[in-house]
N, C-alpha and C. Protein backbone atom coordinates (compact mmCIF):
# COMPACT_ATOMS: atom_id res chain seq x y z
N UNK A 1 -7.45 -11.13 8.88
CA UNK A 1 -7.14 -10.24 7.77
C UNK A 1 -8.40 -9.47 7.38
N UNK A 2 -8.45 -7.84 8.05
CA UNK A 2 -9.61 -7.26 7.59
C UNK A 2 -11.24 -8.06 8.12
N UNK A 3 -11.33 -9.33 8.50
CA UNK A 3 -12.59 -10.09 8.97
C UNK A 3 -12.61 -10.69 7.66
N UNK A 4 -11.79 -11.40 6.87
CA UNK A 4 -12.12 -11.80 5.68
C UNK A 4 -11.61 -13.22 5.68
N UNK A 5 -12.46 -14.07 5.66
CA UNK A 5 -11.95 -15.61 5.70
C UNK A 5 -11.34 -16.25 4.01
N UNK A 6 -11.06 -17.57 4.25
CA UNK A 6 -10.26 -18.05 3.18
C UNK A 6 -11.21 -18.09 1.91
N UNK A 7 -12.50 -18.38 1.96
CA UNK A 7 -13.52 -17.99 0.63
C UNK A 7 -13.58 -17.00 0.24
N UNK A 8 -14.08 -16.16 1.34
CA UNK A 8 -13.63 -14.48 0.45
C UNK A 8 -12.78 -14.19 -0.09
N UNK A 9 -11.35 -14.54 0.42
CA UNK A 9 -9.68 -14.24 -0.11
C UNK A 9 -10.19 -14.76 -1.82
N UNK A 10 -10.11 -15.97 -1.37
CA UNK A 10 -10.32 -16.97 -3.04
C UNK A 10 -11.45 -16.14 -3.82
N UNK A 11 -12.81 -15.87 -3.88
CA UNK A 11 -13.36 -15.17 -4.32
C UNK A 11 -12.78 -14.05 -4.92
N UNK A 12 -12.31 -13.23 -4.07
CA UNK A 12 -11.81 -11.99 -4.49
C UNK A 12 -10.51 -12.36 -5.66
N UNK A 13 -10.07 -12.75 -5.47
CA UNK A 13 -8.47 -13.51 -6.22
C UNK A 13 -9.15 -13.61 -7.21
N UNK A 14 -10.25 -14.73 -7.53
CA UNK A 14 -10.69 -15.09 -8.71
C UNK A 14 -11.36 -14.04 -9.55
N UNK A 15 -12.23 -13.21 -8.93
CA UNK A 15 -12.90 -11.90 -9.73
C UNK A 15 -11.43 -11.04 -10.21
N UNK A 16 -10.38 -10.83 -9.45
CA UNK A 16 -9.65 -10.06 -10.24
C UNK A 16 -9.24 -10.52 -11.31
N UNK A 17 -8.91 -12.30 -11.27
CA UNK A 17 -7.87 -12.54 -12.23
C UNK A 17 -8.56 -12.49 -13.34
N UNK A 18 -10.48 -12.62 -13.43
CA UNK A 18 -11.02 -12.24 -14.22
C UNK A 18 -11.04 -11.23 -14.78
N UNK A 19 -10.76 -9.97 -13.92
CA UNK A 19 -11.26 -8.59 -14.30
C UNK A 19 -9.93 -8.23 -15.06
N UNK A 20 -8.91 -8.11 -14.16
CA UNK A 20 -7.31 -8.06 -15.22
C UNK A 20 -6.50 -8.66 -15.78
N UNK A 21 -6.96 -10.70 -15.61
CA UNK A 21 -5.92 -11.06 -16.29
C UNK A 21 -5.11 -11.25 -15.61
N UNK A 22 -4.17 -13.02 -16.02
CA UNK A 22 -3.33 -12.57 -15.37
C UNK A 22 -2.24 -12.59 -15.54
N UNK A 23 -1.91 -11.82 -16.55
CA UNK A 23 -0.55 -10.88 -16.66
C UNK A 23 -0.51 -9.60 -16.17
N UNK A 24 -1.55 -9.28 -16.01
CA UNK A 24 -1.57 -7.50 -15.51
C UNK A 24 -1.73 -7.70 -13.56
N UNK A 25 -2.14 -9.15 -12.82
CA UNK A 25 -1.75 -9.37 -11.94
C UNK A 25 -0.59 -8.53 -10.91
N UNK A 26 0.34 -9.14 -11.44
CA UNK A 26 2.03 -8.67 -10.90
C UNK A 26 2.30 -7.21 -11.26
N UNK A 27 1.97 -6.82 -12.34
CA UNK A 27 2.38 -5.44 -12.85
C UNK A 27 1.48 -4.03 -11.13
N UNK A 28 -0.32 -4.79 -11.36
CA UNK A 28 -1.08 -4.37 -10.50
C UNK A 28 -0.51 -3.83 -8.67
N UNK A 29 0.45 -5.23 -8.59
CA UNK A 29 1.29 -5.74 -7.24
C UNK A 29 2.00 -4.50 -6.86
N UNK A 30 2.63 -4.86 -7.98
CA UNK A 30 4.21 -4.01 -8.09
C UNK A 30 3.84 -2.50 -7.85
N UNK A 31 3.19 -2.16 -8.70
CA UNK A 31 2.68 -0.72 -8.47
C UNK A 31 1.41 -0.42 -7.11
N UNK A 32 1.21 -1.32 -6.65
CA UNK A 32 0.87 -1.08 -5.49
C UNK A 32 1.89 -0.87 -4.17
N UNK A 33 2.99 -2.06 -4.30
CA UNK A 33 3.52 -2.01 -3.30
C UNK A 33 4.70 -0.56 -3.49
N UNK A 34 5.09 -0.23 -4.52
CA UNK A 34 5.44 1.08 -4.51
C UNK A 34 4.59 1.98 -3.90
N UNK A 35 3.35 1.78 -4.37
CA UNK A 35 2.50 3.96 -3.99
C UNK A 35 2.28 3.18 -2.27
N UNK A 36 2.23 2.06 -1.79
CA UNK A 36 2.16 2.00 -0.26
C UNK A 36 3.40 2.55 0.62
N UNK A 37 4.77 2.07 -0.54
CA UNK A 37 5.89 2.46 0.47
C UNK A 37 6.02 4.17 0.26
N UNK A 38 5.76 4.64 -0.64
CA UNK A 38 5.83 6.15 -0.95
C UNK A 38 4.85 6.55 0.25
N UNK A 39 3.85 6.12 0.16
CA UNK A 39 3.13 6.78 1.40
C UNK A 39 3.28 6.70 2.86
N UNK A 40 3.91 5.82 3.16
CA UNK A 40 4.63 5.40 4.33
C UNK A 40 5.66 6.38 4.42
N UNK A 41 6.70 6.36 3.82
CA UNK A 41 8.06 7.47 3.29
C UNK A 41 7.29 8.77 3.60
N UNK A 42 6.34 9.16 3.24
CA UNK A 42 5.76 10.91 3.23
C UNK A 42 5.11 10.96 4.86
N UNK A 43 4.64 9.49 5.24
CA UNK A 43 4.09 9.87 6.29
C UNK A 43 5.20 10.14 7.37
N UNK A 44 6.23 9.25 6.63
CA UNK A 44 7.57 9.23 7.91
C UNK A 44 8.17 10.59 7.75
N UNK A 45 7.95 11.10 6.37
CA UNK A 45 8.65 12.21 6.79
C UNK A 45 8.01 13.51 7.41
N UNK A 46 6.24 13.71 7.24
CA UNK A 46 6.10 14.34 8.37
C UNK A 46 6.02 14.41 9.74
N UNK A 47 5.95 13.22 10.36
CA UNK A 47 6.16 13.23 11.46
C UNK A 47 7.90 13.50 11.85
N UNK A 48 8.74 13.34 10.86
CA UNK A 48 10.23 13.73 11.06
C UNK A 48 10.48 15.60 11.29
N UNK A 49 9.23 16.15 10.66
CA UNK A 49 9.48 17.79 10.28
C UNK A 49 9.41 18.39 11.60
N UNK A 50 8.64 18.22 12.04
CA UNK A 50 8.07 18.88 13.19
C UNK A 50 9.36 18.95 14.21
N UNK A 51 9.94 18.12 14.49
CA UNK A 51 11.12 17.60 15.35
C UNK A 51 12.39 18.20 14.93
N UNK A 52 12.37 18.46 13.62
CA UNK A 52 13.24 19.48 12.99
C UNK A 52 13.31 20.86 12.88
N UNK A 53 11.89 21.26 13.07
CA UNK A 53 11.65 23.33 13.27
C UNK A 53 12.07 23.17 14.83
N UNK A 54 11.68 21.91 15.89
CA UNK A 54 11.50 22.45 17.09
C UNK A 54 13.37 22.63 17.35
N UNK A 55 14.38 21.94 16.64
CA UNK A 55 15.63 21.97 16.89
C UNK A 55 16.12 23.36 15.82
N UNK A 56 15.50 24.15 15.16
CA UNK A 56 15.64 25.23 14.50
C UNK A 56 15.58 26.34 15.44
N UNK A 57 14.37 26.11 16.41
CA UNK A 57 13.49 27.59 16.99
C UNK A 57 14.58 27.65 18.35
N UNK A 58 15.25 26.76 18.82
CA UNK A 58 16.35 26.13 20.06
C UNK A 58 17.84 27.03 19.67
C-alpha cells in the first residue's frame, strides 16, 4: 500500500484522529469517497467522448 507498512498506517490514523476528531472521521470518508467516484465518472466519461464524435464524423 503506497510502500507504507503497518506503523506508518497506525501513525497516520492516530495523527488524524488527533487532528479531526473522531466524529469528523466518517464525515472526512464519506466525502472523500464521493469526489474519488466523481472523478473516476469524469474520467470515464472522457475517454467515452472521443468514441462518440468518431461515430458522428461516420
Amino acid at each position: 500500500m503506497f510502500g507504507l507498512g503497518w506503523p506508518e498506517v497506525g501513525v497516520i490514523a492516530i495523527a488524524a484522529i488527533l487532528i479531526f476528531g473522531p466524529k469528523k472521521i466518517p464525515e472526512l470518508g464519506s466525502s472523500l469517497g464521493k469526489t474519488l467516484r466523481g472523478f473516476k465518472d469524469g474520467v470515464r466519461g472522457v475517454d467515452d467522448e472521443p468514441a462518440d464524435e468518431d461515430q458522428d464524423l461516420k
